[in-house]
PDB file of N, CA and C in Angstrom:
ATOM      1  N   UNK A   1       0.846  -1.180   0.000  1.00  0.00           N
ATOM      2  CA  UNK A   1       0.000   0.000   0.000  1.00  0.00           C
ATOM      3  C   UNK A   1       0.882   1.230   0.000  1.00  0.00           C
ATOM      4  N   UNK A   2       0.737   2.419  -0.528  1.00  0.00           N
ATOM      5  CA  UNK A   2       1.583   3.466  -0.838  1.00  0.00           C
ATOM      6  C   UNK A   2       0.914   4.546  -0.374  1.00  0.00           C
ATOM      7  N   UNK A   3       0.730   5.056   0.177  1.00  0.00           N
ATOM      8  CA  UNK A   3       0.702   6.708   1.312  1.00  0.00           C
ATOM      9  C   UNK A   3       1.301   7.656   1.023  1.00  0.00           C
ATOM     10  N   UNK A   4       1.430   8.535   0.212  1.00  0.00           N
ATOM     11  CA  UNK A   4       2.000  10.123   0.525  1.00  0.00           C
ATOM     12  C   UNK A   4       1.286  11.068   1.400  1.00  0.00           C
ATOM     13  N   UNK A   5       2.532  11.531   2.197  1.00  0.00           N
ATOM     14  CA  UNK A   5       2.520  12.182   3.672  1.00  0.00           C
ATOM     15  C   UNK A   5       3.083  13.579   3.038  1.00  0.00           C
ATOM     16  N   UNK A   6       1.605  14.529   3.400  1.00  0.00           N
ATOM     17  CA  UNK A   6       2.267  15.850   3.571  1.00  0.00           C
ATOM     18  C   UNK A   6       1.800  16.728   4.223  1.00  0.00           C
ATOM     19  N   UNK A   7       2.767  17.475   5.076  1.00  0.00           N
ATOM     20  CA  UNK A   7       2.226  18.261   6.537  1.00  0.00           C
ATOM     21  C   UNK A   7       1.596  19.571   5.875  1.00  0.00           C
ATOM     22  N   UNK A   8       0.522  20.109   6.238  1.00  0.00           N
ATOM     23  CA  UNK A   8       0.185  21.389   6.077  1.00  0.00           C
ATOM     24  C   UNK A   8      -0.317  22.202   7.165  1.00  0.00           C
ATOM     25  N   UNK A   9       0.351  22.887   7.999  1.00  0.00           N
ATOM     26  CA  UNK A   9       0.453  23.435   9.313  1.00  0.00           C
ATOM     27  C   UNK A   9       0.130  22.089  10.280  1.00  0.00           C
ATOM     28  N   UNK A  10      -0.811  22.205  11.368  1.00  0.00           N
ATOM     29  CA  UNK A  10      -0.865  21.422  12.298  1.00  0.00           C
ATOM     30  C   UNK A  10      -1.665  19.807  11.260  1.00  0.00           C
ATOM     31  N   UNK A  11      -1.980  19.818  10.525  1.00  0.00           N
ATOM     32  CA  UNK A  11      -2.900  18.888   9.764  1.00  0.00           C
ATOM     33  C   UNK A  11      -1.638  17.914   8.503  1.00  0.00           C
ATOM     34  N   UNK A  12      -1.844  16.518   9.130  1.00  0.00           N
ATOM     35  CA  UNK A  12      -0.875  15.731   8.424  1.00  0.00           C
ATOM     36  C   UNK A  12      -1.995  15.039   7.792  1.00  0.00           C
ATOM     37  N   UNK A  13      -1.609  15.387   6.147  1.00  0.00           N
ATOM     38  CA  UNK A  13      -2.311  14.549   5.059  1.00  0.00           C
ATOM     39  C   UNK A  13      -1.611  13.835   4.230  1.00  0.00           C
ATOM     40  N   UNK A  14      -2.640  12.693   4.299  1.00  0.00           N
ATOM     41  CA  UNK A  14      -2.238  11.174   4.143  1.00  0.00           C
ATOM     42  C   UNK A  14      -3.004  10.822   3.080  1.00  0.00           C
ATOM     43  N   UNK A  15      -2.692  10.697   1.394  1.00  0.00           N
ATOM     44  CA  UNK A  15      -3.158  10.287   0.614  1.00  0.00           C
ATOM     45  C   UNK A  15      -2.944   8.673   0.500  1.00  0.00           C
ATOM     46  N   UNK A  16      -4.247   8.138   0.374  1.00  0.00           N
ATOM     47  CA  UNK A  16      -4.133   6.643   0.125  1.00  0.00           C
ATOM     48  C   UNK A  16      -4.123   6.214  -1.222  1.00  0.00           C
ATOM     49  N   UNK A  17      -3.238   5.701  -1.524  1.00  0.00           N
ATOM     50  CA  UNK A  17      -3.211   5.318  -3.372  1.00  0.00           C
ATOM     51  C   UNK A  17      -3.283   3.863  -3.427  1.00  0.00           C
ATOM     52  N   UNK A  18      -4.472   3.648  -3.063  1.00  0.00           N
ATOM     53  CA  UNK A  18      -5.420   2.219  -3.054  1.00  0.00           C
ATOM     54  C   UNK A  18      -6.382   2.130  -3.391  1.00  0.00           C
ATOM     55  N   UNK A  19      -7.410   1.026  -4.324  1.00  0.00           N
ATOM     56  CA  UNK A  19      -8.446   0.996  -5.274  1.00  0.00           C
ATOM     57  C   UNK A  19      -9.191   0.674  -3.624  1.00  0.00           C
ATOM     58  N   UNK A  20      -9.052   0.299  -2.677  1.00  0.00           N
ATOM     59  CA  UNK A  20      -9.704  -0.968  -1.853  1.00  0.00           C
ATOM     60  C   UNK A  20      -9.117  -0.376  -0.521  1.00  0.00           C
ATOM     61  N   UNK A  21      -9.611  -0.761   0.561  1.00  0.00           N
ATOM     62  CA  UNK A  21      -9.843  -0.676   1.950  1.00  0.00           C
ATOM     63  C   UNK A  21     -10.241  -1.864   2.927  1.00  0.00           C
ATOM     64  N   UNK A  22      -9.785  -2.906   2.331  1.00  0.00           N
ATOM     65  CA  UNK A  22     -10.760  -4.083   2.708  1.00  0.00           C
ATOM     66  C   UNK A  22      -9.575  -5.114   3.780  1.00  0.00           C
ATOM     67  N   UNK A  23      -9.925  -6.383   3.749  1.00  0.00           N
ATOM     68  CA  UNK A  23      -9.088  -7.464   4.594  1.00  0.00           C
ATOM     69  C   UNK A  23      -7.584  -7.068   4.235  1.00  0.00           C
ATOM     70  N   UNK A  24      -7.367  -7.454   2.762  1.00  0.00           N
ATOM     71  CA  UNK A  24      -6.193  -7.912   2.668  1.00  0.00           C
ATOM     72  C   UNK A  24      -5.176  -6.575   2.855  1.00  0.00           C
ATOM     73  N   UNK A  25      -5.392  -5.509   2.860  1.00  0.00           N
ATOM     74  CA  UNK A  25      -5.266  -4.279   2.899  1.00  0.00           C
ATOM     75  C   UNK A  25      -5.130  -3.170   4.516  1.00  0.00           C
ATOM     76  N   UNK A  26      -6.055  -3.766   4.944  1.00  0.00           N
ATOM     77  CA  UNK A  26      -6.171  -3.669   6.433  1.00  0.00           C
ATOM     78  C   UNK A  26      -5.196  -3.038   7.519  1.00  0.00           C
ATOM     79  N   UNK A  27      -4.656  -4.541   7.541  1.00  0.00           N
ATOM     80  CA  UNK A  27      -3.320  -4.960   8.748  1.00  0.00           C
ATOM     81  C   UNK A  27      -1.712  -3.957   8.265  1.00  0.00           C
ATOM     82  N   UNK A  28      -1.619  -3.860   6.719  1.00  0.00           N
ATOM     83  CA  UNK A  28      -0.561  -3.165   6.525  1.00  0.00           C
ATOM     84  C   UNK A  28      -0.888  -1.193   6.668  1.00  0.00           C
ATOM     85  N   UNK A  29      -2.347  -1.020   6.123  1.00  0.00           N
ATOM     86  CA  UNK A  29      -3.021   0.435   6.392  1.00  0.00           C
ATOM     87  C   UNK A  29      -2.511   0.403   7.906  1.00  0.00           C
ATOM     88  N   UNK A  30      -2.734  -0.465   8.812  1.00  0.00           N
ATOM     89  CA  UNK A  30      -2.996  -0.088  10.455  1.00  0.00           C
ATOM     90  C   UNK A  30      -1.232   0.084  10.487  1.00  0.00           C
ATOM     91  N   UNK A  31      -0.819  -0.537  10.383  1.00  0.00           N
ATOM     92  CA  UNK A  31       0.559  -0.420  10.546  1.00  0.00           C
ATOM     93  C   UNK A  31       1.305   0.411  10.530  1.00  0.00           C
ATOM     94  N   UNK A  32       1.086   1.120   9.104  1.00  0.00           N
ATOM     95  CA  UNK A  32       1.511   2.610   8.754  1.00  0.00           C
ATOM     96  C   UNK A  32       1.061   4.082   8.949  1.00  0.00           C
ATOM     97  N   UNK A  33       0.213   3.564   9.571  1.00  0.00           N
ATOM     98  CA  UNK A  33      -1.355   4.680  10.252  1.00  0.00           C
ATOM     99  C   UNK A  33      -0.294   4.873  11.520  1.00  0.00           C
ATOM    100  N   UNK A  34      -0.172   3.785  12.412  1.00  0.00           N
ATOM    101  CA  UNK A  34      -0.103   3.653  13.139  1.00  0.00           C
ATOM    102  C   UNK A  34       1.292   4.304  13.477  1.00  0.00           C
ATOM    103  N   UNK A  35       2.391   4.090  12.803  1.00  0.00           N
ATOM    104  CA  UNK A  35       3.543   5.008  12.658  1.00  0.00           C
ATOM    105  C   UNK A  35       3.549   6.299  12.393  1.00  0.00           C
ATOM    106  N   UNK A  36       2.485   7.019  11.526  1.00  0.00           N
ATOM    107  CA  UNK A  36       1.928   8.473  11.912  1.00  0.00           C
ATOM    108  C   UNK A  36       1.605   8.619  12.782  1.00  0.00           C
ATOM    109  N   UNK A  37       1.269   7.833  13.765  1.00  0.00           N
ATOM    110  CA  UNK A  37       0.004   8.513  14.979  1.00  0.00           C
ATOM    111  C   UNK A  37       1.269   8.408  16.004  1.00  0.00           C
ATOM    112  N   UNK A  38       2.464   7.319  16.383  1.00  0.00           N
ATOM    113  CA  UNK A  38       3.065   7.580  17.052  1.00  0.00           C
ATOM    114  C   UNK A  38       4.466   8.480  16.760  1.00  0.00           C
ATOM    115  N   UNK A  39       4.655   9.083  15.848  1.00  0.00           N
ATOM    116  CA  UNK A  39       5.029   9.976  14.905  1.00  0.00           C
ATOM    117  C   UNK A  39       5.346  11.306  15.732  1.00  0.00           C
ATOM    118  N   UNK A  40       3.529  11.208  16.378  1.00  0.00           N
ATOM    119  CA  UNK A  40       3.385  12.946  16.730  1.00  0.00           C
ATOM    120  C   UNK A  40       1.713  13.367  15.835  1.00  0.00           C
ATOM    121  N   UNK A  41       1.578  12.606  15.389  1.00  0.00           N
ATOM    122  CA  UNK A  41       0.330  13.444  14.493  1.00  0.00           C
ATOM    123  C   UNK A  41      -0.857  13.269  15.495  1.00  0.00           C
ATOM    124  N   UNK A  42      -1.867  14.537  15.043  1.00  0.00           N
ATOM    125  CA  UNK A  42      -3.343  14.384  16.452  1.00  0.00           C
ATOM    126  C   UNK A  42      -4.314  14.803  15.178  1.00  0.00           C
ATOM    127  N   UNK A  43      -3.781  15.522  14.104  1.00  0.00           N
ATOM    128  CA  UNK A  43      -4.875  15.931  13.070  1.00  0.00           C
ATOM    129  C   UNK A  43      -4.790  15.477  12.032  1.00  0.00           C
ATOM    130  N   UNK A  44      -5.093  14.080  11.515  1.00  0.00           N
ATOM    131  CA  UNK A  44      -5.003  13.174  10.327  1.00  0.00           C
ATOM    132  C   UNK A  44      -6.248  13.184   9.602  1.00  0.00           C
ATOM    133  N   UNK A  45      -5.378  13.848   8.131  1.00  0.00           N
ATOM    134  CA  UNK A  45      -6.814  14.111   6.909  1.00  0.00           C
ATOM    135  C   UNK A  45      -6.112  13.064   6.020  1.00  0.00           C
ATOM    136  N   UNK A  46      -7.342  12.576   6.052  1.00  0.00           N
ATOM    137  CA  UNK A  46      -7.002  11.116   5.043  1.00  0.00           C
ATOM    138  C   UNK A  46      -7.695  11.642   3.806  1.00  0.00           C
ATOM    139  N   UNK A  47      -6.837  11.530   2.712  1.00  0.00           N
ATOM    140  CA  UNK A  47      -7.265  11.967   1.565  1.00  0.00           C
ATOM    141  C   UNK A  47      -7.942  10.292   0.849  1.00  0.00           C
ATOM    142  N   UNK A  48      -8.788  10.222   0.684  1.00  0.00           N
ATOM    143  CA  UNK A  48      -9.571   8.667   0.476  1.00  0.00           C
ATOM    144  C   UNK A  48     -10.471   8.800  -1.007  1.00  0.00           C
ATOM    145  N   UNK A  49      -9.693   9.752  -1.730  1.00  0.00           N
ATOM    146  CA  UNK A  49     -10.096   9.632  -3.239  1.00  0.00           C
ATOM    147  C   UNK A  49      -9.891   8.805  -3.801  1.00  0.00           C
ATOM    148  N   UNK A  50      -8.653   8.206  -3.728  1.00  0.00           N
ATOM    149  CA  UNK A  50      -8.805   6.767  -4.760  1.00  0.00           C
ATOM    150  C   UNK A  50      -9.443   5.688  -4.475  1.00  0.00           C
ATOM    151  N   UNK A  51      -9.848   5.793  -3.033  1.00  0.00           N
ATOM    152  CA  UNK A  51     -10.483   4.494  -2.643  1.00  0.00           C
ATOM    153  C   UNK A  51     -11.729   4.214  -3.282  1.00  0.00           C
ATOM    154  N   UNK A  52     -11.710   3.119  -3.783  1.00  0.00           N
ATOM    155  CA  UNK A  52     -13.961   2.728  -4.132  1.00  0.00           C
ATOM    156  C   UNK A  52     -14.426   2.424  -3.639  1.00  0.00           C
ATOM    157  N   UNK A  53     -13.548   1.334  -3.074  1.00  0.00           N
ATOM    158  CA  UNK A  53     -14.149   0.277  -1.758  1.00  0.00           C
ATOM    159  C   UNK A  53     -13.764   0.357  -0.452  1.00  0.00           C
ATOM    160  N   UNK A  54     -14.794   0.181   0.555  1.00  0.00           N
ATOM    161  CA  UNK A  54     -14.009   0.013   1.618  1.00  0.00           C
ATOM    162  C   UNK A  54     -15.084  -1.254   2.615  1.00  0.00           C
ATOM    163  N   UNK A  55     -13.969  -2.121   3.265  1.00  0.00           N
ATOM    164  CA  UNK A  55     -15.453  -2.900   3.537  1.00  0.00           C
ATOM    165  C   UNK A  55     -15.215  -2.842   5.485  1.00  0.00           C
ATOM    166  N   UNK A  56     -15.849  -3.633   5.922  1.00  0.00           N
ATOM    167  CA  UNK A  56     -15.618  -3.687   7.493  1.00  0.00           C
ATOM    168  C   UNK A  56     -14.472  -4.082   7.918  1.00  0.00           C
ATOM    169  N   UNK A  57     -13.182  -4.586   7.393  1.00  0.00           N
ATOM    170  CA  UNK A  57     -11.683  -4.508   7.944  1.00  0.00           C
ATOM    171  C   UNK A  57     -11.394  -3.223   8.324  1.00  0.00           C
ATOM    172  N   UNK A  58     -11.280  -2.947   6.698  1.00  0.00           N
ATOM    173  CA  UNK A  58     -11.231  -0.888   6.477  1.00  0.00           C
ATOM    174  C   UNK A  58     -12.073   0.059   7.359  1.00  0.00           C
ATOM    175  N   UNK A  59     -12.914  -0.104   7.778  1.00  0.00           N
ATOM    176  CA  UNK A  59     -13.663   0.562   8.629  1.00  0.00           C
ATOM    177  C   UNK A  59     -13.542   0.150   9.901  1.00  0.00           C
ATOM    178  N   UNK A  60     -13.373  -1.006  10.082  1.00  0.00           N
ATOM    179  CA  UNK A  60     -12.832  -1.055  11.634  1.00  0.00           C
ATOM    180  C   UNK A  60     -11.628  -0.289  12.079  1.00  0.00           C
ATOM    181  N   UNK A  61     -10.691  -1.066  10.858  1.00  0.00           N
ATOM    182  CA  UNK A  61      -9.033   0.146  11.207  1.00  0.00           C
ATOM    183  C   UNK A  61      -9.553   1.366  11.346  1.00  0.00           C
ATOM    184  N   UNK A  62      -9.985   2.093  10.418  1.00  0.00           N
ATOM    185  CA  UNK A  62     -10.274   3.575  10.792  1.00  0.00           C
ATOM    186  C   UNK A  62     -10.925   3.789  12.220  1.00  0.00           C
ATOM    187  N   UNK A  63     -11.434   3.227  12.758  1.00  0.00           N
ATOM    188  CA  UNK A  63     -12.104   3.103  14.279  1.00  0.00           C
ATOM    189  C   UNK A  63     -11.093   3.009  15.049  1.00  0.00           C
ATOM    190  N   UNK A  64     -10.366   2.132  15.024  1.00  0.00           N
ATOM    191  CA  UNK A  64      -9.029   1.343  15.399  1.00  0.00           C
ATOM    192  C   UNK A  64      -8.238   2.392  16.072  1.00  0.00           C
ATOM    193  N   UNK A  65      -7.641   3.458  14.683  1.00  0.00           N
ATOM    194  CA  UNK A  65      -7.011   4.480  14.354  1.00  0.00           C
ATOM    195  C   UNK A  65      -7.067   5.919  15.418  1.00  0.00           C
ATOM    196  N   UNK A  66      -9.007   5.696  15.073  1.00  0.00           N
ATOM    197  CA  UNK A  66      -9.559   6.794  16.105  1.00  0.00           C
ATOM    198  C   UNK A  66      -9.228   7.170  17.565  1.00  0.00           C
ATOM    199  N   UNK A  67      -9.347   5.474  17.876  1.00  0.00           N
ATOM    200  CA  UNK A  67      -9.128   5.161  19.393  1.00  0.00           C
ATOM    201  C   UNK A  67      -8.267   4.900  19.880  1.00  0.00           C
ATOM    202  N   UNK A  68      -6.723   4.777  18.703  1.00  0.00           N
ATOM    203  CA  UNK A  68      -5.893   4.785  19.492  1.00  0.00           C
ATOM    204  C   UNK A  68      -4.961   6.555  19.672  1.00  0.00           C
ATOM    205  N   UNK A  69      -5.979   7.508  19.408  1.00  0.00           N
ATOM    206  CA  UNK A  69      -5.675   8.807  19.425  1.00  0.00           C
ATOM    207  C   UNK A  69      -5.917   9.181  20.778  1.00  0.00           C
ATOM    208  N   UNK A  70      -6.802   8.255  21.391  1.00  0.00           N
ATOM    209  CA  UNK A  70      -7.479   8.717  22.916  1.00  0.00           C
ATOM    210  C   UNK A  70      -7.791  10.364  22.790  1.00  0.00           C
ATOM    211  N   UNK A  71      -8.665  10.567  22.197  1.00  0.00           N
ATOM    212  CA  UNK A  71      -9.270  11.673  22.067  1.00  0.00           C
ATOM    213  C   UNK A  71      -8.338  12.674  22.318  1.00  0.00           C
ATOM    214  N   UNK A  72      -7.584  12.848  21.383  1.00  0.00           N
ATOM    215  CA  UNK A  72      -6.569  13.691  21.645  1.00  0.00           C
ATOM    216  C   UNK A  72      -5.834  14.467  20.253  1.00  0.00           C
ATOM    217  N   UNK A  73      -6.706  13.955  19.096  1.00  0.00           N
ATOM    218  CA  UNK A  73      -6.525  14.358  17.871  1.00  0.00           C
ATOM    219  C   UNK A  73      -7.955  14.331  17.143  1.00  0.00           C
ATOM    220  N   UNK A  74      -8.096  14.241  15.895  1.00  0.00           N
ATOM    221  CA  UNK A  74      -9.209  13.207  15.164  1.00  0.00           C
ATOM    222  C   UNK A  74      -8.585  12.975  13.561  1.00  0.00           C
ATOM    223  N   UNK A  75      -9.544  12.102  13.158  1.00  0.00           N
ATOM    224  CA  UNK A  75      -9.035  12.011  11.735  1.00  0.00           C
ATOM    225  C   UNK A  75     -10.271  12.343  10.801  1.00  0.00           C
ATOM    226  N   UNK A  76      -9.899  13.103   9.603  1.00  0.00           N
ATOM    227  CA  UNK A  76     -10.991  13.866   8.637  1.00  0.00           C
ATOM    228  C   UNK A  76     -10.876  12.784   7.306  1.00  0.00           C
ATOM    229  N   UNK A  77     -11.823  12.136   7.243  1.00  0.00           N
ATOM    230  CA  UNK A  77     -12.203  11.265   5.783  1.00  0.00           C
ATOM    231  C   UNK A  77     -12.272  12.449   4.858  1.00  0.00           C
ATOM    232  N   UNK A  78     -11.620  12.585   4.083  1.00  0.00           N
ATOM    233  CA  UNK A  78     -11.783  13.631   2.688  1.00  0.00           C
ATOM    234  C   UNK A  78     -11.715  13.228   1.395  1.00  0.00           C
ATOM    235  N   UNK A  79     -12.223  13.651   0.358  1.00  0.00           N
ATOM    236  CA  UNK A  79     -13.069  13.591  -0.962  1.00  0.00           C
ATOM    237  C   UNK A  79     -13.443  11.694  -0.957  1.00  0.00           C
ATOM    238  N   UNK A  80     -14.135  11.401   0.206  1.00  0.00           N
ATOM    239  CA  UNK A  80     -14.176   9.316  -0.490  1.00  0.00           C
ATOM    240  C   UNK A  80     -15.518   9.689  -1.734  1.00  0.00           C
ATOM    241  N   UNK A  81     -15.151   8.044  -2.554  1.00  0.00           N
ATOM    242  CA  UNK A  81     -15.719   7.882  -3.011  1.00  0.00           C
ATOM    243  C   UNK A  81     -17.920   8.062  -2.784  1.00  0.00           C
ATOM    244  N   UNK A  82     -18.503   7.888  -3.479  1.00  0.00           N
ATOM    245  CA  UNK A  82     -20.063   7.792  -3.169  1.00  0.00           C
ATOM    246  C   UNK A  82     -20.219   6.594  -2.487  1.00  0.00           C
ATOM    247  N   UNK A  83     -19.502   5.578  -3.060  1.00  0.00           N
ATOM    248  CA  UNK A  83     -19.506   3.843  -2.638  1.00  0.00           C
ATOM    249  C   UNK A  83     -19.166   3.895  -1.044  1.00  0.00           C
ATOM    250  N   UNK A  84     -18.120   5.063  -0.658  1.00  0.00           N
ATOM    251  CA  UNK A  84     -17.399   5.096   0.234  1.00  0.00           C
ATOM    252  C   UNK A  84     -18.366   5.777   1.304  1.00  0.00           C
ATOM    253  N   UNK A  85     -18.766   6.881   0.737  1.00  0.00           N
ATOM    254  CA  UNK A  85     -19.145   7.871   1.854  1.00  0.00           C
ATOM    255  C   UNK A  85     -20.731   6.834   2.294  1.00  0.00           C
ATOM    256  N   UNK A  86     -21.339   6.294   1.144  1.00  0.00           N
ATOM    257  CA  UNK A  86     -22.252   5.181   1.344  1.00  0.00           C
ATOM    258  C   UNK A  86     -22.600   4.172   2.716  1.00  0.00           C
ATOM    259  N   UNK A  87     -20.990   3.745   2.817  1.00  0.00           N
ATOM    260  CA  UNK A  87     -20.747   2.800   3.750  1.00  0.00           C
ATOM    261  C   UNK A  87     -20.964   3.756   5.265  1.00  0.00           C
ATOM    262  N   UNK A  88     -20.515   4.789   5.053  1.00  0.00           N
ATOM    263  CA  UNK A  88     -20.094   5.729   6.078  1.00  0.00           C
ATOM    264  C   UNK A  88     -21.652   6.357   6.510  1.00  0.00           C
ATOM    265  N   UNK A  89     -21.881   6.377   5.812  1.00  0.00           N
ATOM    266  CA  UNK A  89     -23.783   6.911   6.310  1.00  0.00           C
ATOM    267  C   UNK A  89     -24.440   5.515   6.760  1.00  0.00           C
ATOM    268  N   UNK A  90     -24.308   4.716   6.702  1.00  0.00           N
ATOM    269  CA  UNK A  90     -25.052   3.509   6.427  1.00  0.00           C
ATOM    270  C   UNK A  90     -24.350   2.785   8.035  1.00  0.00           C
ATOM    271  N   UNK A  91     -23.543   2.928   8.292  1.00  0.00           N
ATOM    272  CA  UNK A  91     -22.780   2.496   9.363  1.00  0.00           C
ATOM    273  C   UNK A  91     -23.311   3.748  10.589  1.00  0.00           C
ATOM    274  N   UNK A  92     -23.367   4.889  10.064  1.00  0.00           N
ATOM    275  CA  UNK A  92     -23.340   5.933  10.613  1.00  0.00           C
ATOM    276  C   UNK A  92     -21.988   6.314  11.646  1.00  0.00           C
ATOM    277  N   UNK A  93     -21.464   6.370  10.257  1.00  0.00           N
ATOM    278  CA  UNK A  93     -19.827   6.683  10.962  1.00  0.00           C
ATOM    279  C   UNK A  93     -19.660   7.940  10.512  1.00  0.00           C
ATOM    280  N   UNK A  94     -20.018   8.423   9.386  1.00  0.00           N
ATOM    281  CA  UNK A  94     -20.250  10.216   9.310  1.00  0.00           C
ATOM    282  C   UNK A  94     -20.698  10.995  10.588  1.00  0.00           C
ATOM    283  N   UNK A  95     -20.998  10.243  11.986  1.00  0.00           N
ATOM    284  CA  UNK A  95     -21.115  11.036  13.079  1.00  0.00           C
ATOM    285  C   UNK A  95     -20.149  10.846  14.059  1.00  0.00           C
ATOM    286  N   UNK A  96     -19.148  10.036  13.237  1.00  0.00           N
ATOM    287  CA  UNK A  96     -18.091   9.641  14.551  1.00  0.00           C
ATOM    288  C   UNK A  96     -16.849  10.373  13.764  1.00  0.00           C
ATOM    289  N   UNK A  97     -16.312  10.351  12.546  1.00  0.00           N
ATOM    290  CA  UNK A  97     -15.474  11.415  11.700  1.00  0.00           C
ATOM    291  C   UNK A  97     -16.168  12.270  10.893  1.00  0.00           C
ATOM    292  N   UNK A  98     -15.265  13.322  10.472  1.00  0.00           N
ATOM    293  CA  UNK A  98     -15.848  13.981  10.033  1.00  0.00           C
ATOM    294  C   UNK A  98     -15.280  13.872   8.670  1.00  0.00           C
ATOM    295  N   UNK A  99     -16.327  14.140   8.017  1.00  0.00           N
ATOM    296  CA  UNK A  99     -16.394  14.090   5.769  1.00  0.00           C
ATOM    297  C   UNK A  99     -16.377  14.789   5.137  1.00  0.00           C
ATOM    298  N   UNK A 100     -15.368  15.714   4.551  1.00  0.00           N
ATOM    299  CA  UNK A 100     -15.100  16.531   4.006  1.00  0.00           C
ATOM    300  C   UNK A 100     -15.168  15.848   1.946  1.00  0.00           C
ATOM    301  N   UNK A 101     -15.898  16.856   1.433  1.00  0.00           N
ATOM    302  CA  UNK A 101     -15.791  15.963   0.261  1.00  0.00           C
ATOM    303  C   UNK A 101     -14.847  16.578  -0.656  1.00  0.00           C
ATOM    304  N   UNK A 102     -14.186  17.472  -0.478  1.00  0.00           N
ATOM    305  CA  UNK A 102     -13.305  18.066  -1.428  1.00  0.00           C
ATOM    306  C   UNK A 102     -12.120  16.920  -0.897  1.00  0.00           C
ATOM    307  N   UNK A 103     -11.443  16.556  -2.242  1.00  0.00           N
ATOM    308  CA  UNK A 103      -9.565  15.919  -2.081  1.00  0.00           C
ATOM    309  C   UNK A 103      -8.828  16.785  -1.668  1.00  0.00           C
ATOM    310  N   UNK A 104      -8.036  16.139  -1.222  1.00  0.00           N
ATOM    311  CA  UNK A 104      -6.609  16.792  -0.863  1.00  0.00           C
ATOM    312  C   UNK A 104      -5.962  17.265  -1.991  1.00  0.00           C
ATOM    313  N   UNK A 105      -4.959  18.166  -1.913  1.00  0.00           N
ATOM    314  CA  UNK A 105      -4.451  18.474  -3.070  1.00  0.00           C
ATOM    315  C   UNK A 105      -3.061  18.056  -3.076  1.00  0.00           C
ATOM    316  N   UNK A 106      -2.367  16.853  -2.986  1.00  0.00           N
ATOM    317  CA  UNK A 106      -1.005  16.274  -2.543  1.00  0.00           C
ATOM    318  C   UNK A 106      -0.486  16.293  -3.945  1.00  0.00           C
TER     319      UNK A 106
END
């Protein structure tokens, strides 16, 4: 999975350059998430334009992610897909992050 990281004042954005969000995808996302977050980062904008899919692995990590911030940062889903933001209403996780639909501009 491939990530470009770029700081823009206090807000570290994290473009995901992945078709998918799912199982197999998961465990290596958490991994590298997870090295931002102990990094130093508290304001993670995930740029989630390329994503189409994302299924309940992917959405758990992002939960995952949340909680291991201990409320002490948050992370901003930005431009996802319809498929994406779909899951995110439907879960009603659009009330637990927040959805910005414009992309990042990395």
């Amino acid at each position: 999975m491939q990530l470009h990281i770029t700081q823009a004042g206090a807000d570290t954005i994290v473009a995901v350059h992945a078709s998918r969000l799912d199982a197999s995808i998961a465990p290596q996302f958490k991994t590298d998430m997870m090295e931002i977050i102990n990094g130093g980062a508290r304001r993670i904008v995930l740029d989630m334009s390329a994503v189409k899919l994302i299924d309940s692995s992917g959405l758990g990590t992002l939960v995952s992610l949340l909680k291991s911030l201990n409320g002490q940062g948050s992370i901003v889903i930005r431009g996802p897909s319809p498929t994406v933001l779909g899951l995110f209403k439907l879960t009603r996780m659009d009330r637990v992050f927040t959805i910005e639909s414009t992309p990042a501009t990395v």
